[in-house]
Protein backbone atom coordinates (compact mmCIF):
# COMPACT_ATOMS: atom_id res chain seq x y z
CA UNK A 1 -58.21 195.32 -54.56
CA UNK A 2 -58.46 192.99 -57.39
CA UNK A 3 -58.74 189.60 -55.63
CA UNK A 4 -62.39 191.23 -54.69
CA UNK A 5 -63.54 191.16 -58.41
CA UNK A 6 -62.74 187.10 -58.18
CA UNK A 7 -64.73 184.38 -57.10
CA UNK A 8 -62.78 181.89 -54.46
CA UNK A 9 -62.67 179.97 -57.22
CA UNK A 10 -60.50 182.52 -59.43
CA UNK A 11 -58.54 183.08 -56.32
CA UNK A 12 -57.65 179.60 -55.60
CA UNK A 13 -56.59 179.34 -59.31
CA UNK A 14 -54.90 182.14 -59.59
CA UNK A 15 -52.78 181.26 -56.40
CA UNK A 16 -52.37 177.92 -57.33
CA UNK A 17 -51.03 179.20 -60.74
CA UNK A 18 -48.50 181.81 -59.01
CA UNK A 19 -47.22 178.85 -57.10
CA UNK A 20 -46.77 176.47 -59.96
CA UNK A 21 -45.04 179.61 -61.63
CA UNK A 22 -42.46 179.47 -58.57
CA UNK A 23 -41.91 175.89 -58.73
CA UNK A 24 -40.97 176.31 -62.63
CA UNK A 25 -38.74 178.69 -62.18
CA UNK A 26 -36.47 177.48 -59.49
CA UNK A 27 -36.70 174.45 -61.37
CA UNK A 28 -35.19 176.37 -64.43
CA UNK A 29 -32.76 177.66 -61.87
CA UNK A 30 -31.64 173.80 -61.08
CA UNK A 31 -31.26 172.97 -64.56
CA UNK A 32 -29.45 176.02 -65.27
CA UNK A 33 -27.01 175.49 -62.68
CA UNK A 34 -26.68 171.99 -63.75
CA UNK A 35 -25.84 173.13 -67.33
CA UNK A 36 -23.16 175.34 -66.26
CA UNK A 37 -21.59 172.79 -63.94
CA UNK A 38 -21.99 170.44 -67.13
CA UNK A 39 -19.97 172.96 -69.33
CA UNK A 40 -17.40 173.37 -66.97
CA UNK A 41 -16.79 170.13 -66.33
CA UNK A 42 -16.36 169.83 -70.54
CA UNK A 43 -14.13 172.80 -70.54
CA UNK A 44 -11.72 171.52 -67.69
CA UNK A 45 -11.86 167.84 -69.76
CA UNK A 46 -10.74 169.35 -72.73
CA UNK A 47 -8.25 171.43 -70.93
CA UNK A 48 -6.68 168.00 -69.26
CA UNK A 49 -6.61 166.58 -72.63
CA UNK A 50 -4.97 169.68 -74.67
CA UNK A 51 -2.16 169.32 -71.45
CA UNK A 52 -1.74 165.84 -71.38
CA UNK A 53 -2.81 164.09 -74.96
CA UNK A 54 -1.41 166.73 -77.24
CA UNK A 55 2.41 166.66 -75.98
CA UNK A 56 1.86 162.68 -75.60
CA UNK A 57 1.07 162.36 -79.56
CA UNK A 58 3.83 164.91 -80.46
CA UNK A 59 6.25 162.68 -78.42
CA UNK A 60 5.12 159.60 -79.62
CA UNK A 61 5.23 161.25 -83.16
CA UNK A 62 9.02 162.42 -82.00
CA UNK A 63 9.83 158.78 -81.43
CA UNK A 64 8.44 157.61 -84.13
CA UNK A 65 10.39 159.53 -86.65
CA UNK A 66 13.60 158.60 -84.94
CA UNK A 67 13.10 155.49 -85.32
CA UNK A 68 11.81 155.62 -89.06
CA UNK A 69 15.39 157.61 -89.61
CA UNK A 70 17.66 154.98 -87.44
CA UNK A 71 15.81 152.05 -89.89
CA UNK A 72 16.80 154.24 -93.08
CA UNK A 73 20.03 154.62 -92.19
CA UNK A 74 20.66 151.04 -91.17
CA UNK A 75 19.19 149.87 -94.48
């Protein structure tokens, strides 16, 4: 047994170091998590935007050049 090469001193450390070594990592668990909600969140953003924004523009750039050729015309 190992623990009886250690003082109750070493032990206490040592436990108290194992549990600080949990309580990192499920804390690098949380922010993990929290990172991939964060990039998903982006992803479905830019999704919305490449559905929505990018027809929008090429409408409004549609419109736009309609008019610019009904002005020429009329001029």
């Amino acid at each position: 047994d190992d623990n009886a090469l250690l003082s109750p001193e070493q032990e206490q450390a040592l436990l108290n170091f194992q549990q600080e070594k949990l309580r990192i990592r499920k804390e690098l668990r949380e922010v993990q998590r929290s990172l991939d909600q964060n990039i998903e969140d982006l992803a479905t953003r830019l999704k919305l935007i490449n559905i929505g924004a990018v027809p929008l523009v090429l409408t409004l750039i549609a419109i736009a050049g309609a008019w610019w050729r009904r002005r020429s015309r009329s001029a």
